[in-house]
PDBML (XML) file of the C-alpha atoms, coordinates in Angstrom:
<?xml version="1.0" encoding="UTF-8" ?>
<PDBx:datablock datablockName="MODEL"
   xmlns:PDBx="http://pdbml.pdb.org/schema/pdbx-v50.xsd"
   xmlns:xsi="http://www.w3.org/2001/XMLSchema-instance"
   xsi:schemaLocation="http://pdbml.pdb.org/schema/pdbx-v50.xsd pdbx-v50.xsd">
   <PDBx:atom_siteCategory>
      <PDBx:atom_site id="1">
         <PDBx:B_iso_or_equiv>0.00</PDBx:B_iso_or_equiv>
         <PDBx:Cartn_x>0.000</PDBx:Cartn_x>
         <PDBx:Cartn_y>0.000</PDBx:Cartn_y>
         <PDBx:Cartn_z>0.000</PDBx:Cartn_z>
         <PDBx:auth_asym_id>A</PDBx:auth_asym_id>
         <PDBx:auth_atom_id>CA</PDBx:auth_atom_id>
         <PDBx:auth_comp_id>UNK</PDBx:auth_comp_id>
         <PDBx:auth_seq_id>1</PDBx:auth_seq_id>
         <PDBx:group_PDB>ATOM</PDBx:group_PDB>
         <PDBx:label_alt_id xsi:nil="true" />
         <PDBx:label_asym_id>A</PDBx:label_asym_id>
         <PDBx:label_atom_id>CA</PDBx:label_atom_id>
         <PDBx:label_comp_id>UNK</PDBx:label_comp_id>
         <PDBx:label_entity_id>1</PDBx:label_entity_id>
         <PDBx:label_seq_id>1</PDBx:label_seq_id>
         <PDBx:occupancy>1.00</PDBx:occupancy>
         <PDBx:pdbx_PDB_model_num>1</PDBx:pdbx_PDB_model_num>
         <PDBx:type_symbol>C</PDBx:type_symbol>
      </PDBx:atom_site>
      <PDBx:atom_site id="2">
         <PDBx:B_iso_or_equiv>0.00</PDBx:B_iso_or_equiv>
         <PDBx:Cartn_x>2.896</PDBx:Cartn_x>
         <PDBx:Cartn_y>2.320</PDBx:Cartn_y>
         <PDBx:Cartn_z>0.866</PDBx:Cartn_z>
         <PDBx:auth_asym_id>A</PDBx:auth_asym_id>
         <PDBx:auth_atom_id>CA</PDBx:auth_atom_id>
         <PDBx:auth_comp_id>UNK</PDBx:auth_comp_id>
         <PDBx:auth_seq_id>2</PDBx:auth_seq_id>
         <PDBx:group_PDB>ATOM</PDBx:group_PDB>
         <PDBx:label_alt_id xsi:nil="true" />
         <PDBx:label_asym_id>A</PDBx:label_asym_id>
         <PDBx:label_atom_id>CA</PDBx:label_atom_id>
         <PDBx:label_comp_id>UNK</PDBx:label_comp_id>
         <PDBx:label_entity_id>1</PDBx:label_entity_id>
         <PDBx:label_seq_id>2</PDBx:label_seq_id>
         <PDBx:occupancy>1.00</PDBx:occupancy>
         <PDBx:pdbx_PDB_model_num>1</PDBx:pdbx_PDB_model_num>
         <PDBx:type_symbol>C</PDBx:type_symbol>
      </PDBx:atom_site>
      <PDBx:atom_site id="3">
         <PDBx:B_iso_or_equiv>0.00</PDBx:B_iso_or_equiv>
         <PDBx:Cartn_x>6.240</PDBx:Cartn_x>
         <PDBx:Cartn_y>0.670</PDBx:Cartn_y>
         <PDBx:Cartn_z>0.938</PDBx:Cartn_z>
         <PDBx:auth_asym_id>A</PDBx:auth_asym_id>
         <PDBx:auth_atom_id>CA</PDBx:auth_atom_id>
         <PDBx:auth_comp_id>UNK</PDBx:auth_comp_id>
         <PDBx:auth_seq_id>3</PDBx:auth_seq_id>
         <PDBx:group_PDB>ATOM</PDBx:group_PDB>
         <PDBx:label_alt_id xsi:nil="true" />
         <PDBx:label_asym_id>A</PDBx:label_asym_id>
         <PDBx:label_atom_id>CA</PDBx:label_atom_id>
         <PDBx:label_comp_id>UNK</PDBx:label_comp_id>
         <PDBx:label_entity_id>1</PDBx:label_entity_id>
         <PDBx:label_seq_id>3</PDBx:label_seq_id>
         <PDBx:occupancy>1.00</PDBx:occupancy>
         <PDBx:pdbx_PDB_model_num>1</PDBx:pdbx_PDB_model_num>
         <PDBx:type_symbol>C</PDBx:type_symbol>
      </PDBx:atom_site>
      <PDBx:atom_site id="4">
         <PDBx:B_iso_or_equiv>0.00</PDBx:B_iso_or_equiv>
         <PDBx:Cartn_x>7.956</PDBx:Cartn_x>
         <PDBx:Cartn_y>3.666</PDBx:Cartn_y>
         <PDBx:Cartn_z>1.960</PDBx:Cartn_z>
         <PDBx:auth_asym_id>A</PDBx:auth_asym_id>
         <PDBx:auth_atom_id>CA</PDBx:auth_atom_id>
         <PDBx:auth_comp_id>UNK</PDBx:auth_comp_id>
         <PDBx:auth_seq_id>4</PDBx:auth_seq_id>
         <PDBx:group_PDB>ATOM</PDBx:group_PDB>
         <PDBx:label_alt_id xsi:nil="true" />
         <PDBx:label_asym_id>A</PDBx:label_asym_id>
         <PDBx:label_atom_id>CA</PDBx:label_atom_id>
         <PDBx:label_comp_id>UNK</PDBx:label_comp_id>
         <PDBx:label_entity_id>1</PDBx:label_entity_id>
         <PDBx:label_seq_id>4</PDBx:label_seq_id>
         <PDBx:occupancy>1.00</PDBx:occupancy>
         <PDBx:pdbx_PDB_model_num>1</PDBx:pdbx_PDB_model_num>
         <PDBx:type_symbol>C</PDBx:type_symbol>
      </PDBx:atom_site>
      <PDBx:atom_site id="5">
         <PDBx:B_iso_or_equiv>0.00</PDBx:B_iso_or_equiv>
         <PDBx:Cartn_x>5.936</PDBx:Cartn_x>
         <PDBx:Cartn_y>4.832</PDBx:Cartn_y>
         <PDBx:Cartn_z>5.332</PDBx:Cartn_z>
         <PDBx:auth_asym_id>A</PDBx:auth_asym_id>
         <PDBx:auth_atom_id>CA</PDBx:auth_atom_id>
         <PDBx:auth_comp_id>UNK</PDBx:auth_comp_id>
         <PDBx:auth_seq_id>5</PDBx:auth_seq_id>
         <PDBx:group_PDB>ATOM</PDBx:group_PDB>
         <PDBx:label_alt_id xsi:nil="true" />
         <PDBx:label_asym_id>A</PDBx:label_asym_id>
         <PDBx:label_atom_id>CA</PDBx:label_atom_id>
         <PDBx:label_comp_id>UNK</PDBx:label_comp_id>
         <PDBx:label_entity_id>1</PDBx:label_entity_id>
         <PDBx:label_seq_id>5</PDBx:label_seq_id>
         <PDBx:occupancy>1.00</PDBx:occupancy>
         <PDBx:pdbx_PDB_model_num>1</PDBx:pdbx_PDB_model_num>
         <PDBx:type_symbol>C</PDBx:type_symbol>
      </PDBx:atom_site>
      <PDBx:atom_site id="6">
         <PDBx:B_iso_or_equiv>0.00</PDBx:B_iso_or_equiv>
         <PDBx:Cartn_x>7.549</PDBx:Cartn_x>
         <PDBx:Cartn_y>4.244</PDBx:Cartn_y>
         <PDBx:Cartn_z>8.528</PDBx:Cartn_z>
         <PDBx:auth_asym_id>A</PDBx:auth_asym_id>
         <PDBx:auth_atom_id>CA</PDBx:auth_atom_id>
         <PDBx:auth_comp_id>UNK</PDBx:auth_comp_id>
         <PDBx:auth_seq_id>6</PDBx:auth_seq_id>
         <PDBx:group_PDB>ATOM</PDBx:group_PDB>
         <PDBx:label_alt_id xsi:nil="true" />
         <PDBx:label_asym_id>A</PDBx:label_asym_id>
         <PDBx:label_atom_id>CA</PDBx:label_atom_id>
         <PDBx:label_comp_id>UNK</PDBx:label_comp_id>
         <PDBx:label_entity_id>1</PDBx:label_entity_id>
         <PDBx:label_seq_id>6</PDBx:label_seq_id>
         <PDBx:occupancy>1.00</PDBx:occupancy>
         <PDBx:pdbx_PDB_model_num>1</PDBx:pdbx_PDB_model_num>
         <PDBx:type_symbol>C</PDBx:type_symbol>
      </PDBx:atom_site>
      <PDBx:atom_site id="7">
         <PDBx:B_iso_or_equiv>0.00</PDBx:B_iso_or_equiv>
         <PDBx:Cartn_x>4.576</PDBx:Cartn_x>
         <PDBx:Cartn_y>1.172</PDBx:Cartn_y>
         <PDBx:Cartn_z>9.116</PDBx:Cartn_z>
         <PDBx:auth_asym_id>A</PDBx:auth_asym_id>
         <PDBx:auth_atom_id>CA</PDBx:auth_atom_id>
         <PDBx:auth_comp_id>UNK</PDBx:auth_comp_id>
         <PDBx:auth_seq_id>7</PDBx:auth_seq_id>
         <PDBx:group_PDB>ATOM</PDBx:group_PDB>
         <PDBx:label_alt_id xsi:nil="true" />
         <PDBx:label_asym_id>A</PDBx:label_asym_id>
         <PDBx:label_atom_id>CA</PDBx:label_atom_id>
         <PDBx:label_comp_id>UNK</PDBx:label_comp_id>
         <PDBx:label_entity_id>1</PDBx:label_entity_id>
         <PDBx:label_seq_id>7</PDBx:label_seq_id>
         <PDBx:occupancy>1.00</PDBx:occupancy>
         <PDBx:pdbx_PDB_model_num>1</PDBx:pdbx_PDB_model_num>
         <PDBx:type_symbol>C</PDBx:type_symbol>
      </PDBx:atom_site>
      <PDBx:atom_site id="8">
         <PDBx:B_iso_or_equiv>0.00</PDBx:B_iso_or_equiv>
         <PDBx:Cartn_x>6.449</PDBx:Cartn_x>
         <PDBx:Cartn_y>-0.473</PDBx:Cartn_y>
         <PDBx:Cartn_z>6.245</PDBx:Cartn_z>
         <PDBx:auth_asym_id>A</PDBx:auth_asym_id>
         <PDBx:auth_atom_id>CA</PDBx:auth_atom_id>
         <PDBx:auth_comp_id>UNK</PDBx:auth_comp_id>
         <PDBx:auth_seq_id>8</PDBx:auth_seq_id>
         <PDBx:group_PDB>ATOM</PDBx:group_PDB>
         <PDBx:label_alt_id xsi:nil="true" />
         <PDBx:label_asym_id>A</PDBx:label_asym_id>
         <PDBx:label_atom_id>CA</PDBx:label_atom_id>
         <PDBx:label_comp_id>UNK</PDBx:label_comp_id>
         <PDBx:label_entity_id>1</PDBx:label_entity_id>
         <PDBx:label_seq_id>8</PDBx:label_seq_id>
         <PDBx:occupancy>1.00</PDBx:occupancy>
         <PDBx:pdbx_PDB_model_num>1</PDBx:pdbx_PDB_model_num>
         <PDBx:type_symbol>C</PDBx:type_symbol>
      </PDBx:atom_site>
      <PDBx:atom_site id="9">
         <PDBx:B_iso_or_equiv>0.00</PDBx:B_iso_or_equiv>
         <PDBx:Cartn_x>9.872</PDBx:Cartn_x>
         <PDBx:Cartn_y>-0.437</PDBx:Cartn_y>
         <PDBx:Cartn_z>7.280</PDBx:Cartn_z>
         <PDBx:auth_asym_id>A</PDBx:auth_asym_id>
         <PDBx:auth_atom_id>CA</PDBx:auth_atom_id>
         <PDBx:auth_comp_id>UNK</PDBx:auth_comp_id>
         <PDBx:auth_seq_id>9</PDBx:auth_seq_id>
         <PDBx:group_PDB>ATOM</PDBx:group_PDB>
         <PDBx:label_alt_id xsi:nil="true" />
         <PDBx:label_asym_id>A</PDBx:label_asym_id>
         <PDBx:label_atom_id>CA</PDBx:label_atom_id>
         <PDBx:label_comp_id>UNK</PDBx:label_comp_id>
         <PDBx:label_entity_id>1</PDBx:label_entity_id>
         <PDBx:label_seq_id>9</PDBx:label_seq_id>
         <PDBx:occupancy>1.00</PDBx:occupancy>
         <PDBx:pdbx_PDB_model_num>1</PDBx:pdbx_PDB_model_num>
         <PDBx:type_symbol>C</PDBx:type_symbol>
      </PDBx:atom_site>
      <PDBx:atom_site id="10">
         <PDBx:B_iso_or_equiv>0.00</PDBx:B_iso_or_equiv>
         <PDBx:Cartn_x>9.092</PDBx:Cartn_x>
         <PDBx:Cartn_y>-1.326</PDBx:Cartn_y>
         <PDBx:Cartn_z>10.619</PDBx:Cartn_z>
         <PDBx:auth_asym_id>A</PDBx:auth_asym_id>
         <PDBx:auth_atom_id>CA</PDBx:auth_atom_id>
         <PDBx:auth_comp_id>UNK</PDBx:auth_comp_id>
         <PDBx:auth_seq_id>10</PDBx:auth_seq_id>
         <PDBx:group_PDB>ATOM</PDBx:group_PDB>
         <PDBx:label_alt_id xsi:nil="true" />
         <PDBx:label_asym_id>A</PDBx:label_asym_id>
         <PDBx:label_atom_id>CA</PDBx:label_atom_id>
         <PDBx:label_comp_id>UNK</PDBx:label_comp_id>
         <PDBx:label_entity_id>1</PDBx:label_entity_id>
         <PDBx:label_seq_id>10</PDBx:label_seq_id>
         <PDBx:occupancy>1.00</PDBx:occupancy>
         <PDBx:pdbx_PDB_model_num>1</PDBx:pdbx_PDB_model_num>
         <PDBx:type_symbol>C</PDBx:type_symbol>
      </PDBx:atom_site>
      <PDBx:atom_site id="11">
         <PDBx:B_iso_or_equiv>0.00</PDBx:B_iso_or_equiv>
         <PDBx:Cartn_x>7.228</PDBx:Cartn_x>
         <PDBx:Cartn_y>-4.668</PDBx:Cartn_y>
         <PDBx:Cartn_z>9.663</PDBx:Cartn_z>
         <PDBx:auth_asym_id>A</PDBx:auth_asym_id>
         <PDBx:auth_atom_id>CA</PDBx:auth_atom_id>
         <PDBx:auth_comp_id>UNK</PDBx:auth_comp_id>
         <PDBx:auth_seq_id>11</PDBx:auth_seq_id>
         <PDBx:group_PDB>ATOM</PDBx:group_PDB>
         <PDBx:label_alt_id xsi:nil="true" />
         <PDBx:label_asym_id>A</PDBx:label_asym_id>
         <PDBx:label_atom_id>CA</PDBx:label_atom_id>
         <PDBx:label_comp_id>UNK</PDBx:label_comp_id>
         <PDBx:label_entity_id>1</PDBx:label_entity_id>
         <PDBx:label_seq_id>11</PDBx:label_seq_id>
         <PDBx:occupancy>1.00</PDBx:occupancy>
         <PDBx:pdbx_PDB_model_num>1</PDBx:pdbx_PDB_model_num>
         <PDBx:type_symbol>C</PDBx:type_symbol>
      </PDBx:atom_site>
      <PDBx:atom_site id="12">
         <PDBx:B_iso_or_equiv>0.00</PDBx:B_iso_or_equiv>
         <PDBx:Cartn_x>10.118</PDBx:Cartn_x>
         <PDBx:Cartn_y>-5.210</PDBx:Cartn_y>
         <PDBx:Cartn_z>7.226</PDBx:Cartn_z>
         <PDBx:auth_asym_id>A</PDBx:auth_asym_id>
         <PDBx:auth_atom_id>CA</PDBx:auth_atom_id>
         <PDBx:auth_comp_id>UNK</PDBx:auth_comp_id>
         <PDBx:auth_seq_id>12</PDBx:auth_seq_id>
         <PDBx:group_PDB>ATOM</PDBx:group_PDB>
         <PDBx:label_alt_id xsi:nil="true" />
         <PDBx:label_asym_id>A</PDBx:label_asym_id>
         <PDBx:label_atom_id>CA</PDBx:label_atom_id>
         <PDBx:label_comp_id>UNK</PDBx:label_comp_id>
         <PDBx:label_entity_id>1</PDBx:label_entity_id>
         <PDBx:label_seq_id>12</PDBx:label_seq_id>
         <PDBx:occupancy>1.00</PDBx:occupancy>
         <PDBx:pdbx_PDB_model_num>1</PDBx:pdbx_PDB_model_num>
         <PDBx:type_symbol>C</PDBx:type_symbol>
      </PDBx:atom_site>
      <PDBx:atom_site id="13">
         <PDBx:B_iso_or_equiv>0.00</PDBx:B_iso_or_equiv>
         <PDBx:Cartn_x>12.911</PDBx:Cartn_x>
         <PDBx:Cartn_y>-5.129</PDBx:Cartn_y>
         <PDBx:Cartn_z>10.518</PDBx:Cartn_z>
         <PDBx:auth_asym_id>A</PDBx:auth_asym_id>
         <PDBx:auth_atom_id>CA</PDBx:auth_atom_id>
         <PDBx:auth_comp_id>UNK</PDBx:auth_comp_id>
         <PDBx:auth_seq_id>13</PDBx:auth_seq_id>
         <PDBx:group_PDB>ATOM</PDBx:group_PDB>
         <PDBx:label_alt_id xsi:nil="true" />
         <PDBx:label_asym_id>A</PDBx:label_asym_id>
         <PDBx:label_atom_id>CA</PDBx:label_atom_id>
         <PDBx:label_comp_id>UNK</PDBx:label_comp_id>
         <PDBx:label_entity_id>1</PDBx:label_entity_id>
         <PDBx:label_seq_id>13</PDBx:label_seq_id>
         <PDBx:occupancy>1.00</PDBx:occupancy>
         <PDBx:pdbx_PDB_model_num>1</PDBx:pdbx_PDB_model_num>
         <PDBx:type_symbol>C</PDBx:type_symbol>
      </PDBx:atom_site>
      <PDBx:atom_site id="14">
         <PDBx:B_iso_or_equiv>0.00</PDBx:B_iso_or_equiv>
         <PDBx:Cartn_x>10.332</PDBx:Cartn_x>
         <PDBx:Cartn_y>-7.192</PDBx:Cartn_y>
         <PDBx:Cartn_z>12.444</PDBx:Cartn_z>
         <PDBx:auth_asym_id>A</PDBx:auth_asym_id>
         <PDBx:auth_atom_id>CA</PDBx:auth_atom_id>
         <PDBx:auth_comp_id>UNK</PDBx:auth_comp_id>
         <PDBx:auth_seq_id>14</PDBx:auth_seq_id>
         <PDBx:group_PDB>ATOM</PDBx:group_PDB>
         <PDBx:label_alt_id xsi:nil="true" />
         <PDBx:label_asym_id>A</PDBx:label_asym_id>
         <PDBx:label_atom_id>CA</PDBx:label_atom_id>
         <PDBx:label_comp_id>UNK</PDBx:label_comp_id>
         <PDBx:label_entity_id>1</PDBx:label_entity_id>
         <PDBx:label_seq_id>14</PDBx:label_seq_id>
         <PDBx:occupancy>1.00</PDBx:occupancy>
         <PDBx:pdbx_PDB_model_num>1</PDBx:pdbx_PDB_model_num>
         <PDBx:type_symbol>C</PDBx:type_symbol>
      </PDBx:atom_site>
      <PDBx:atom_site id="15">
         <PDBx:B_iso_or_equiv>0.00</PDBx:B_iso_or_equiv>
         <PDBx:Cartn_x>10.207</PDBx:Cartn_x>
         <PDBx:Cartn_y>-9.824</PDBx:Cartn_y>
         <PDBx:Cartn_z>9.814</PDBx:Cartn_z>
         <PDBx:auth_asym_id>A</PDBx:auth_asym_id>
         <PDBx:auth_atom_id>CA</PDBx:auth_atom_id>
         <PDBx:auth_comp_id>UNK</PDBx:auth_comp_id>
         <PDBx:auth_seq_id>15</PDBx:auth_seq_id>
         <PDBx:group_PDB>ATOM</PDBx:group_PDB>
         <PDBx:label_alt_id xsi:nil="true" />
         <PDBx:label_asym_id>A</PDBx:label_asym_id>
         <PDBx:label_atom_id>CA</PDBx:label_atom_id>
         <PDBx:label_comp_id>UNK</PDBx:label_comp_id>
         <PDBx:label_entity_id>1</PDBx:label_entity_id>
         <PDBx:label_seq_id>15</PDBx:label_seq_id>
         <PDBx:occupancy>1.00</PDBx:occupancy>
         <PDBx:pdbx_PDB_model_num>1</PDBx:pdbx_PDB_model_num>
         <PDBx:type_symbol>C</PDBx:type_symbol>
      </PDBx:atom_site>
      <PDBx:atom_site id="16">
         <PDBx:B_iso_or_equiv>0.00</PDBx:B_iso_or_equiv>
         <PDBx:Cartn_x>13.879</PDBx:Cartn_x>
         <PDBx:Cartn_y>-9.293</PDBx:Cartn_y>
         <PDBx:Cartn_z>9.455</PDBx:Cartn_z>
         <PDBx:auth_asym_id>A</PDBx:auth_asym_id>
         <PDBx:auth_atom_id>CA</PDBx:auth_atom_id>
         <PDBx:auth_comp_id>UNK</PDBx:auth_comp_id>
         <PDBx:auth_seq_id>16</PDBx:auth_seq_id>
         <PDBx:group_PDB>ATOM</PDBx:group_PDB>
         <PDBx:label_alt_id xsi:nil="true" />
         <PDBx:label_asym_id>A</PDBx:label_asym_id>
         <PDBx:label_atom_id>CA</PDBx:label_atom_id>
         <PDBx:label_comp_id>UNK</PDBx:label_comp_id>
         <PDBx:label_entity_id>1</PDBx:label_entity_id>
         <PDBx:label_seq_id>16</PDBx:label_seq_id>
         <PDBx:occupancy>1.00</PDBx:occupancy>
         <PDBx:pdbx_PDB_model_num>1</PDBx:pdbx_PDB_model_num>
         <PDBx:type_symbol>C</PDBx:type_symbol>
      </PDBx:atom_site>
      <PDBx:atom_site id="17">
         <PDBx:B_iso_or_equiv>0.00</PDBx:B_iso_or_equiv>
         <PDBx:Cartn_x>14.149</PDBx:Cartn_x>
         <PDBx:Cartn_y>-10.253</PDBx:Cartn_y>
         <PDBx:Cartn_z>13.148</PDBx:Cartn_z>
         <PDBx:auth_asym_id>A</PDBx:auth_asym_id>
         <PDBx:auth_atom_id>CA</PDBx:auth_atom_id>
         <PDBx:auth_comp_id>UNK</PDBx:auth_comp_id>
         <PDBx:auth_seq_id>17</PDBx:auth_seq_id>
         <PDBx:group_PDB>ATOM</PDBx:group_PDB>
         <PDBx:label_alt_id xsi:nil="true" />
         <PDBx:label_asym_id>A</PDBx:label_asym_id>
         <PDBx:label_atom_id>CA</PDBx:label_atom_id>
         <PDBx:label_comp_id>UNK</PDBx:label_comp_id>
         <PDBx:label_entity_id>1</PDBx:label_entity_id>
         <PDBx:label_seq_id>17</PDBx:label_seq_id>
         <PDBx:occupancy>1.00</PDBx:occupancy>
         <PDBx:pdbx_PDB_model_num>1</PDBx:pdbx_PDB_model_num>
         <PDBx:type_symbol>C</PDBx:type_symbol>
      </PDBx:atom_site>
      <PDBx:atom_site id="18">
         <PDBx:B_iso_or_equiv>0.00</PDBx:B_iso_or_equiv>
         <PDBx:Cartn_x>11.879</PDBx:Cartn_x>
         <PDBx:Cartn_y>-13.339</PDBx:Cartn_y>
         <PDBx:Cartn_z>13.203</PDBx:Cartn_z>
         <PDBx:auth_asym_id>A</PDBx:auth_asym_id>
         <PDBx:auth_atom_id>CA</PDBx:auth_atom_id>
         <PDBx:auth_comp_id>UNK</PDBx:auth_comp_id>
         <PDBx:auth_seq_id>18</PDBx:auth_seq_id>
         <PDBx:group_PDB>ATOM</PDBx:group_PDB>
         <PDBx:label_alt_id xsi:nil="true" />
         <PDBx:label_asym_id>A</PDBx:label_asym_id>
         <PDBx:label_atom_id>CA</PDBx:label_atom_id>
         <PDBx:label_comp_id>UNK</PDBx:label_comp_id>
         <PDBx:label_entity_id>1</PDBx:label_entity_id>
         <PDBx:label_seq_id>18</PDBx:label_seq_id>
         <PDBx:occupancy>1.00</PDBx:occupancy>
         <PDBx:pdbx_PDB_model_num>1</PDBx:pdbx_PDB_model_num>
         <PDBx:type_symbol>C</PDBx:type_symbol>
      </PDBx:atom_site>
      <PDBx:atom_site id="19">
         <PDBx:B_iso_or_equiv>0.00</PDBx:B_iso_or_equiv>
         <PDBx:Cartn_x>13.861</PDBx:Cartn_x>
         <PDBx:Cartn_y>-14.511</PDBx:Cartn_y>
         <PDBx:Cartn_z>10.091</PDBx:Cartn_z>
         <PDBx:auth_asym_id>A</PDBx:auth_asym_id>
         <PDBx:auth_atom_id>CA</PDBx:auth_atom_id>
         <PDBx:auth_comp_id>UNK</PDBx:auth_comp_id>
         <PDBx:auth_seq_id>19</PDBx:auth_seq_id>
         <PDBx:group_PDB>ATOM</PDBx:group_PDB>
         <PDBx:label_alt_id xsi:nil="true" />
         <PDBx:label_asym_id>A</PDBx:label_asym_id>
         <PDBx:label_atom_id>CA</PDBx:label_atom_id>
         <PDBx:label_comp_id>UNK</PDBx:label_comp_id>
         <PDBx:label_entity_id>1</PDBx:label_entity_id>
         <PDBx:label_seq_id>19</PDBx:label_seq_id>
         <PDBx:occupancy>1.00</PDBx:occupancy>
         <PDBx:pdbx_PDB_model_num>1</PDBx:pdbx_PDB_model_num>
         <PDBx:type_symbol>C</PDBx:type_symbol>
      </PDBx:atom_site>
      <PDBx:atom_site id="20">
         <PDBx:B_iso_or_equiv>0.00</PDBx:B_iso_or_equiv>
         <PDBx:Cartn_x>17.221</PDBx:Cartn_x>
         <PDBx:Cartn_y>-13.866</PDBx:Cartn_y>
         <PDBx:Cartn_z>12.571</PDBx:Cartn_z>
         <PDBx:auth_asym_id>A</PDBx:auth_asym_id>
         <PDBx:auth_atom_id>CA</PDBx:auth_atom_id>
         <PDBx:auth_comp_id>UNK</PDBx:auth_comp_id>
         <PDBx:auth_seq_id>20</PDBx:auth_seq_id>
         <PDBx:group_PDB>ATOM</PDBx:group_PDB>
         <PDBx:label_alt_id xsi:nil="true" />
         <PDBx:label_asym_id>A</PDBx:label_asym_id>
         <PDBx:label_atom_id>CA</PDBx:label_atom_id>
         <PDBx:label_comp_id>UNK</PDBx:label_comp_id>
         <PDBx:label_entity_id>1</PDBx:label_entity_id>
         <PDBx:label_seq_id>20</PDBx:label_seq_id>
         <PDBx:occupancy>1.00</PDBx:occupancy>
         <PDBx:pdbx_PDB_model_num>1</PDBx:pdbx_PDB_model_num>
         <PDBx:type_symbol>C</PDBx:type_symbol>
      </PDBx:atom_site>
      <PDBx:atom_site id="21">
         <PDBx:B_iso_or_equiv>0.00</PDBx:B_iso_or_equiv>
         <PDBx:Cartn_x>16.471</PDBx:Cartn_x>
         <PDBx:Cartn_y>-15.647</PDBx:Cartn_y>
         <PDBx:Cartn_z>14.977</PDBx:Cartn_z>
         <PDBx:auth_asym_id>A</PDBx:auth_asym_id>
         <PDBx:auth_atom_id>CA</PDBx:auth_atom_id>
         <PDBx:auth_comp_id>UNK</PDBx:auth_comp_id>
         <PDBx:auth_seq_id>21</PDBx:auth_seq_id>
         <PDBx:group_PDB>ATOM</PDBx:group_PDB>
         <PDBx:label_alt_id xsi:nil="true" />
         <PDBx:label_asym_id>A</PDBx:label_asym_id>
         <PDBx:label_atom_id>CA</PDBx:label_atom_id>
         <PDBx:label_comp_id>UNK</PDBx:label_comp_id>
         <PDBx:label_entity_id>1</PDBx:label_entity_id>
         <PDBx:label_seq_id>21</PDBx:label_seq_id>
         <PDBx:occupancy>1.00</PDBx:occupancy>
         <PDBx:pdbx_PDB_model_num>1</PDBx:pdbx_PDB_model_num>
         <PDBx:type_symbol>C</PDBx:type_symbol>
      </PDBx:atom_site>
      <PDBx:atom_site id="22">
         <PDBx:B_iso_or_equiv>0.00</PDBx:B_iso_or_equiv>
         <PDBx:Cartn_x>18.403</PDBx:Cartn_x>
         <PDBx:Cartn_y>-18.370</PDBx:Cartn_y>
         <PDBx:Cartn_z>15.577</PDBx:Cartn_z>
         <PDBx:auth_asym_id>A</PDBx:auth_asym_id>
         <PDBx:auth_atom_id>CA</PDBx:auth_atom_id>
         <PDBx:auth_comp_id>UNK</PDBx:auth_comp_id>
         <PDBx:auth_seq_id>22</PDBx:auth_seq_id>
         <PDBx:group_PDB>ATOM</PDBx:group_PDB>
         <PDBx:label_alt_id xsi:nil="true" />
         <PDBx:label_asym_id>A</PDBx:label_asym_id>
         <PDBx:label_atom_id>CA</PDBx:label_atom_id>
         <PDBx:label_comp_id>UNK</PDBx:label_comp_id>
         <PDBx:label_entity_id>1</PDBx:label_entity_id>
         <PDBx:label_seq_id>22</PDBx:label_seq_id>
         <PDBx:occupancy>1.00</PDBx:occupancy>
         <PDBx:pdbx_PDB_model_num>1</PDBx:pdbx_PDB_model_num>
         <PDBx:type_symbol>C</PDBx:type_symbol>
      </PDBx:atom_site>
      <PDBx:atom_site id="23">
         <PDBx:B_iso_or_equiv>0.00</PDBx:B_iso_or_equiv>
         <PDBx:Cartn_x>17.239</PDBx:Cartn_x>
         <PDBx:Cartn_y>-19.732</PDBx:Cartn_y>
         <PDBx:Cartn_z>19.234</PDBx:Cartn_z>
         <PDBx:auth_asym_id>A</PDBx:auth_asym_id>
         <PDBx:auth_atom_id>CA</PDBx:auth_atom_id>
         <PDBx:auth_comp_id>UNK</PDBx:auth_comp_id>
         <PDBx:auth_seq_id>23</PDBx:auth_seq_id>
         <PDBx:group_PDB>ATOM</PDBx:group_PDB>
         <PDBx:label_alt_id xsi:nil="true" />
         <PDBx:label_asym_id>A</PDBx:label_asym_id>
         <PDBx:label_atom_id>CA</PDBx:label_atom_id>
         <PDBx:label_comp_id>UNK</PDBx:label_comp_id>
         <PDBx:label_entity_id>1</PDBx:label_entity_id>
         <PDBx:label_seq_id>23</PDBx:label_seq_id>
         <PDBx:occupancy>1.00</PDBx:occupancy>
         <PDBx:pdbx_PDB_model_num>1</PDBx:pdbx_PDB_model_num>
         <PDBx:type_symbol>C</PDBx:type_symbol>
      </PDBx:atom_site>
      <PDBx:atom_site id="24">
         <PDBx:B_iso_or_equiv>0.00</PDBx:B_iso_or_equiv>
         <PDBx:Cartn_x>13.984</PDBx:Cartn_x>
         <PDBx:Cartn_y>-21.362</PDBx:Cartn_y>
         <PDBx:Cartn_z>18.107</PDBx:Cartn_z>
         <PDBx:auth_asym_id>A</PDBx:auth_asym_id>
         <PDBx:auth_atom_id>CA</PDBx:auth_atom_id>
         <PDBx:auth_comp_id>UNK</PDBx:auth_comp_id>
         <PDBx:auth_seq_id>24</PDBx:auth_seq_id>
         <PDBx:group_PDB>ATOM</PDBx:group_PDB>
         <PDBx:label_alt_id xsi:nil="true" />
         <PDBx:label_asym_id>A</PDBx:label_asym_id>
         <PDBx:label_atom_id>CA</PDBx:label_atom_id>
         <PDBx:label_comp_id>UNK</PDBx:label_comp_id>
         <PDBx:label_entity_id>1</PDBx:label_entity_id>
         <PDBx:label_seq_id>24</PDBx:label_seq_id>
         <PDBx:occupancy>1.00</PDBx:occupancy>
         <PDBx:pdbx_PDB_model_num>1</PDBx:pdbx_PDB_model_num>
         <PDBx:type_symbol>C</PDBx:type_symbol>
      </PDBx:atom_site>
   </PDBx:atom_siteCategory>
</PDBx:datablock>
């Protein structure tokens, strides 16, 4: 829908996270 607003880039570091995560 907007793939510049700030709601975009933060679900793209979340996902980036989850991805990350190495623990689980």
């Amino acid at each position: 829908y907007d793939s510049r607003s700030t709601g975009a880039e933060s679900y793209r570091l979340l996902a980036k996270e989850v991805m990350n995560r190495k623990d689980i």
